[in-house]
PDB file of N, CA and C in Angstrom:
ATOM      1  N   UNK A   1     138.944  64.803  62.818  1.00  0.00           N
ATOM      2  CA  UNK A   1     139.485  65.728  63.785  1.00  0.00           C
ATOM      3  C   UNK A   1     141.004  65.706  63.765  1.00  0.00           C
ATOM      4  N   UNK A   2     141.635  66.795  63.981  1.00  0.00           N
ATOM      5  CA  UNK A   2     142.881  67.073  63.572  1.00  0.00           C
ATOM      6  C   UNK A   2     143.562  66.886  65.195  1.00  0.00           C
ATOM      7  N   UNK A   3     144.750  65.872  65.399  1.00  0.00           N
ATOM      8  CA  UNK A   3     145.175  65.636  66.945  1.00  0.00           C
ATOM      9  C   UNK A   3     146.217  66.748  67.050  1.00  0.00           C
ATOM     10  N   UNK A   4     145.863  66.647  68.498  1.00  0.00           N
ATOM     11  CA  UNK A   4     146.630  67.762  69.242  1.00  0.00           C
ATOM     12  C   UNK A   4     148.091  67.948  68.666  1.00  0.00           C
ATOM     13  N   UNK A   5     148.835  69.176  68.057  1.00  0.00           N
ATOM     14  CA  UNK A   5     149.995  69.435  68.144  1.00  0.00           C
ATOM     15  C   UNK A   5     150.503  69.148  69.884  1.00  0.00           C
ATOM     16  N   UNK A   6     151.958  67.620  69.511  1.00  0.00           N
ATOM     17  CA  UNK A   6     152.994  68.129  70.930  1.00  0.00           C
ATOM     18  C   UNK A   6     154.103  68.992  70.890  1.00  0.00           C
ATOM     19  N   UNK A   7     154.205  69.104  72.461  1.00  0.00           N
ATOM     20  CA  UNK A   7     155.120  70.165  72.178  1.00  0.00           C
ATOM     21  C   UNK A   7     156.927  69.593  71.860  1.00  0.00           C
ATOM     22  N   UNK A   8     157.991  70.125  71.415  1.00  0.00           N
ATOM     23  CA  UNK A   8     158.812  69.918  70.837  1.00  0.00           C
ATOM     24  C   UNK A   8     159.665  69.099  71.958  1.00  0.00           C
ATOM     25  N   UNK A   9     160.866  68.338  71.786  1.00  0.00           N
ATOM     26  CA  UNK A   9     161.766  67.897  72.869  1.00  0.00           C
ATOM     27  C   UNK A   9     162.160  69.003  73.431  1.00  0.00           C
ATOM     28  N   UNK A  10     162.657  69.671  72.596  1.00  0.00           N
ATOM     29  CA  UNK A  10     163.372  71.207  72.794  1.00  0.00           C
ATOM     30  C   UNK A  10     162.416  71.565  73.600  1.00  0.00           C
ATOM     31  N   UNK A  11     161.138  71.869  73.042  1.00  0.00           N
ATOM     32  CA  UNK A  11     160.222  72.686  74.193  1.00  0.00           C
ATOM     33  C   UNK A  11     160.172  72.232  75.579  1.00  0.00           C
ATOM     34  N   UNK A  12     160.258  70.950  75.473  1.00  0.00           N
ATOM     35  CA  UNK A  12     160.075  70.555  76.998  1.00  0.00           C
ATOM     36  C   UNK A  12     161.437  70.575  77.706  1.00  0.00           C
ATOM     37  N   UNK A  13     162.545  70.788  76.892  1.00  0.00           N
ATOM     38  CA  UNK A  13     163.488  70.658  77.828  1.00  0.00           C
ATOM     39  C   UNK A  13     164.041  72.141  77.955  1.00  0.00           C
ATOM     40  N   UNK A  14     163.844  73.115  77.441  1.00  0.00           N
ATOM     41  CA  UNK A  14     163.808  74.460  77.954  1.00  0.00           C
ATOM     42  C   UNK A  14     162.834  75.006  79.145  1.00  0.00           C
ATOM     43  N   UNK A  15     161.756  74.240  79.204  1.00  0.00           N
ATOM     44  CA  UNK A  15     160.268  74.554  79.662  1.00  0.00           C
ATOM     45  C   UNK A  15     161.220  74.179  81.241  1.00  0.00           C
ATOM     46  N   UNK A  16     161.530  72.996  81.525  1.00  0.00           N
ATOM     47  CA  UNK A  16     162.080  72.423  82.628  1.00  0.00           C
ATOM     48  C   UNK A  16     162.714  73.775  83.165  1.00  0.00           C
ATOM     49  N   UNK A  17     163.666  74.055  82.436  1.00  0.00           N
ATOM     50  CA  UNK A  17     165.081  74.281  83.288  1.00  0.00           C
ATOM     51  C   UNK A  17     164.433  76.011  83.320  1.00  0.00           C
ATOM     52  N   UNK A  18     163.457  76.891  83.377  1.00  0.00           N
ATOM     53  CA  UNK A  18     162.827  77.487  83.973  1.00  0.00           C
ATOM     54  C   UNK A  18     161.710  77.497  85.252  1.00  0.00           C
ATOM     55  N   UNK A  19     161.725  78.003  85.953  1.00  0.00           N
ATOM     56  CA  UNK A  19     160.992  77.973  87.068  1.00  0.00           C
ATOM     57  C   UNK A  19     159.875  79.490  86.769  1.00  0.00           C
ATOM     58  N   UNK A  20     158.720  78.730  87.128  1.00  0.00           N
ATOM     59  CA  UNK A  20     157.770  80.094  86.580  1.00  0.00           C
ATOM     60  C   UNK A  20     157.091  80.575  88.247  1.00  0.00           C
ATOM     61  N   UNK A  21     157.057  81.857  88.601  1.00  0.00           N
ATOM     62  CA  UNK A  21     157.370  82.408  90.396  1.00  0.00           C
ATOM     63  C   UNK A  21     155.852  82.158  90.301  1.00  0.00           C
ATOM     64  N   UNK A  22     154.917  82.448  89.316  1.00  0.00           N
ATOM     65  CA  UNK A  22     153.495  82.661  89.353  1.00  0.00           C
ATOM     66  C   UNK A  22     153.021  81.297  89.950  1.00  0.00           C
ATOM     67  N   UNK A  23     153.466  79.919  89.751  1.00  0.00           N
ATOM     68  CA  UNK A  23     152.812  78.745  89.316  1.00  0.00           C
ATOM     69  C   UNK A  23     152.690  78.016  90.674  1.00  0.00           C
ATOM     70  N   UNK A  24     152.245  77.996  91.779  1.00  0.00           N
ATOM     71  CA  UNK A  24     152.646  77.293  92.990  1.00  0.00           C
ATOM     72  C   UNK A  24     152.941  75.743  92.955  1.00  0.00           C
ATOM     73  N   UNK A  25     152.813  75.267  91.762  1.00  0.00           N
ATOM     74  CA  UNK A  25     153.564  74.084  92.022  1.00  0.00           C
ATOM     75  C   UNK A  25     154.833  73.436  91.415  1.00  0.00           C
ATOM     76  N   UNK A  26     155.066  74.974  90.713  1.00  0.00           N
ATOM     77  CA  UNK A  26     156.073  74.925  90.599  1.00  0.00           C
ATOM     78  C   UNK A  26     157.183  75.657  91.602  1.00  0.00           C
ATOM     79  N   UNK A  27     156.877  76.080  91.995  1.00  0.00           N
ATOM     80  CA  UNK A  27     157.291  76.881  93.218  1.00  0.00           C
ATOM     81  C   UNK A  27     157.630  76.458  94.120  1.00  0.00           C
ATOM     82  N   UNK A  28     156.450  75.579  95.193  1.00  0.00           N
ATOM     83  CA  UNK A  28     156.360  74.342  95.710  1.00  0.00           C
ATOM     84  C   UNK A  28     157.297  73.578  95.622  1.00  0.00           C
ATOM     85  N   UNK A  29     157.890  72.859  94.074  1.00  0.00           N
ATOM     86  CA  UNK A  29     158.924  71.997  94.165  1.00  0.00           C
ATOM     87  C   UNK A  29     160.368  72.305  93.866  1.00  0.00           C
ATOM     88  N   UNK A  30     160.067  73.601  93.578  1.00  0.00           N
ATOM     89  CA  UNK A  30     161.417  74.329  94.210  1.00  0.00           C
ATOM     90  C   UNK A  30     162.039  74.729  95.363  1.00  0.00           C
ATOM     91  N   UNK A  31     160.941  74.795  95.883  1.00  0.00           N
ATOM     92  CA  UNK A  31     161.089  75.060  97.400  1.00  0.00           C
ATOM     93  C   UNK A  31     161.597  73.982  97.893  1.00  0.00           C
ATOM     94  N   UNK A  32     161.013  72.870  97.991  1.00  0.00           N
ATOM     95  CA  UNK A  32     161.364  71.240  98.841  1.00  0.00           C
ATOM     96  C   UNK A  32     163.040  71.227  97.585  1.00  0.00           C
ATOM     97  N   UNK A  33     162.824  71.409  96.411  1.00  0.00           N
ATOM     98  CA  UNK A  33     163.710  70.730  96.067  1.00  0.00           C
ATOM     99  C   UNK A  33     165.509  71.381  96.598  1.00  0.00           C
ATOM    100  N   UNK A  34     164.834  72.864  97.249  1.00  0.00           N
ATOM    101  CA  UNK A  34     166.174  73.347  98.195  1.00  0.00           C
ATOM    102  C   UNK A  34     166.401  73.932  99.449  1.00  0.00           C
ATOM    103  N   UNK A  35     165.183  73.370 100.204  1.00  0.00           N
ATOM    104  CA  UNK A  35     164.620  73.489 101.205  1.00  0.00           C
ATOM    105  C   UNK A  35     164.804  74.773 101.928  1.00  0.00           C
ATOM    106  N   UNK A  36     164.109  75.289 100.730  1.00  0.00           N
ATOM    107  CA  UNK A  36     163.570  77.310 101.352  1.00  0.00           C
ATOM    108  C   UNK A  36     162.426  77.558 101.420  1.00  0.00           C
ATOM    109  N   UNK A  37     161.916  78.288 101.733  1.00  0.00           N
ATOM    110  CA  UNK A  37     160.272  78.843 101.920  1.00  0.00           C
ATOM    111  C   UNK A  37     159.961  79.086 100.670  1.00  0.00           C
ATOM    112  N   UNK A  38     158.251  78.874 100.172  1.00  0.00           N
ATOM    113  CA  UNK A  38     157.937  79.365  98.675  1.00  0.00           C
ATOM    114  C   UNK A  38     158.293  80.615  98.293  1.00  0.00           C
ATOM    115  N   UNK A  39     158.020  81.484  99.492  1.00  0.00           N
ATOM    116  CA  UNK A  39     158.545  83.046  99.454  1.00  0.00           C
ATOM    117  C   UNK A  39     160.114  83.597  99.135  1.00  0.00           C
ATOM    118  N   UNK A  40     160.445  82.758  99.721  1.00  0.00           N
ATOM    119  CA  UNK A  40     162.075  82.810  99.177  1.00  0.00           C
ATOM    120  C   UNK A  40     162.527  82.332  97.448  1.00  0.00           C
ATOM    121  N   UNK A  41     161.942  81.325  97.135  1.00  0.00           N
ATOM    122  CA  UNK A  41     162.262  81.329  95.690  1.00  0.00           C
ATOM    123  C   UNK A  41     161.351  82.209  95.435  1.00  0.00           C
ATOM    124  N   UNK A  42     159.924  82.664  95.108  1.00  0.00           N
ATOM    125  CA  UNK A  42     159.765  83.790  94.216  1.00  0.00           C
ATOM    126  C   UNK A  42     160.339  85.114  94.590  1.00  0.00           C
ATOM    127  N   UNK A  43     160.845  85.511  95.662  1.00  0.00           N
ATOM    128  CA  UNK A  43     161.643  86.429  96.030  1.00  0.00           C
ATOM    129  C   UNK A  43     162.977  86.513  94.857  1.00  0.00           C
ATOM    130  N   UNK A  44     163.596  85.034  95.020  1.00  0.00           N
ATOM    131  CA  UNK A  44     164.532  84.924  93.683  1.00  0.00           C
ATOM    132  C   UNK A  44     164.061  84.850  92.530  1.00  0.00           C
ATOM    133  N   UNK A  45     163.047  84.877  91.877  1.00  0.00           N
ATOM    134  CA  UNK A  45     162.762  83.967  90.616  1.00  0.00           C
ATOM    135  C   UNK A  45     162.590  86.186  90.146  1.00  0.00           C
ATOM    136  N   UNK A  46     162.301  87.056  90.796  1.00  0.00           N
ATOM    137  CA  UNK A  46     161.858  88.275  90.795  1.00  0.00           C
ATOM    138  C   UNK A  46     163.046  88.799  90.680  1.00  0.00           C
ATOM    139  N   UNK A  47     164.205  88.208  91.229  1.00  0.00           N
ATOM    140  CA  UNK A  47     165.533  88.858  91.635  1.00  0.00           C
ATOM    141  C   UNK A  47     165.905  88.764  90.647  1.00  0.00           C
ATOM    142  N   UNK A  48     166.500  87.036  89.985  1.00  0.00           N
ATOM    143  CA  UNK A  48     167.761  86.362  88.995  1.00  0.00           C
ATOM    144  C   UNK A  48     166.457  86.369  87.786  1.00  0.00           C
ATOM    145  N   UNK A  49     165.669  86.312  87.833  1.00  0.00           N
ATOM    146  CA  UNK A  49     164.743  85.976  86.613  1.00  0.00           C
ATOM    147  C   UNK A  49     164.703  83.906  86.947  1.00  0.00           C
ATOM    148  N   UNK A  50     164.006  84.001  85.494  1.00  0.00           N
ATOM    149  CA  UNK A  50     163.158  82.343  85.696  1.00  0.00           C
ATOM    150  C   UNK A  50     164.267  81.387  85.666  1.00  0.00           C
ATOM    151  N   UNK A  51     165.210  81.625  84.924  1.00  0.00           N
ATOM    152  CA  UNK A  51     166.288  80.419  85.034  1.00  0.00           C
ATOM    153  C   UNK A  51     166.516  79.742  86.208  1.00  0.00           C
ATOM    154  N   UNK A  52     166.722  78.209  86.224  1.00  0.00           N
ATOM    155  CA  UNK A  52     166.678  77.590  87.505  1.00  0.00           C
ATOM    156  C   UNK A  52     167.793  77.430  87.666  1.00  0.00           C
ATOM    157  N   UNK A  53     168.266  77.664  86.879  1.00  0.00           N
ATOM    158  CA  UNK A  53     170.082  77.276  87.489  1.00  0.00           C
ATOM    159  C   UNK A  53     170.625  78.987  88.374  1.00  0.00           C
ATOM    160  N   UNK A  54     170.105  79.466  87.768  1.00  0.00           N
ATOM    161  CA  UNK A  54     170.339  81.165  89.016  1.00  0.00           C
ATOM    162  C   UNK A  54     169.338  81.408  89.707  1.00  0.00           C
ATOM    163  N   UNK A  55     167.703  80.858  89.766  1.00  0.00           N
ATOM    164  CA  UNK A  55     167.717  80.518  91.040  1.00  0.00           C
ATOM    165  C   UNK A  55     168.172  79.721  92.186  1.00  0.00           C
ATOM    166  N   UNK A  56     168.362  78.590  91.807  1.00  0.00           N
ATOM    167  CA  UNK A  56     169.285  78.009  92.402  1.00  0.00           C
ATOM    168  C   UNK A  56     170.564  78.292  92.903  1.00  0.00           C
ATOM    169  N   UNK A  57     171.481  79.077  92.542  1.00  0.00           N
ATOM    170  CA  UNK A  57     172.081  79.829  92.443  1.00  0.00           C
ATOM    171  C   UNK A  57     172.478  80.909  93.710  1.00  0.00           C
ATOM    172  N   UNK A  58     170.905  81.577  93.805  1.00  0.00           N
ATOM    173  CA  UNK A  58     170.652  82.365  94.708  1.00  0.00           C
ATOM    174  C   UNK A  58     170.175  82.200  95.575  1.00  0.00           C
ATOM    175  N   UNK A  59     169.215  80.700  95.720  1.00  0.00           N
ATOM    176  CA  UNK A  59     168.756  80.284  97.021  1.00  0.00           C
ATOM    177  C   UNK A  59     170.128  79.662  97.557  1.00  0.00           C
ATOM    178  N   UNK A  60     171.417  79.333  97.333  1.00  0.00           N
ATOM    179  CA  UNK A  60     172.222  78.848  97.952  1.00  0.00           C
ATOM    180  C   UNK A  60     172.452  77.631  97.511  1.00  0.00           C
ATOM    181  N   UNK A  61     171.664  76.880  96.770  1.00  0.00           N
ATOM    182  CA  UNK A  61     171.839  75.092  96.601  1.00  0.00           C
ATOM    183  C   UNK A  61     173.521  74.939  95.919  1.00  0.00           C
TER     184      UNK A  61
END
């Protein structure tokens, strides 16, 4: 049996520094991590797009 391809450093460290609005737990820890409502970051994540540094950005942090 052939083992799982991982995913790249690169992949995971691009993967991070996006926030995906669909994912509630990711959402979730965006929320606590700038203490806004879940609705408020996907409100932003819809606004600035997935980047977390402009959501962040736009929630105020």
């Amino acid at each position: 049996m052939a083992a799982a391809k991982k995913t790249t450093a690169r992949g995971r460290k691009q993967d991070r520094a996006r926030v995906a609005g669909g994912q509630n737990y990711e959402v979730g820890y965006e929320s606590k991590k700038t203490g806004r409502s879940a609705s408020a970051v996907k409100k932003a994540v819809k606004k600035v797009g997935k980047s977390g540094k402009r959501v962040e950005k736009r929630l105020g942090r």
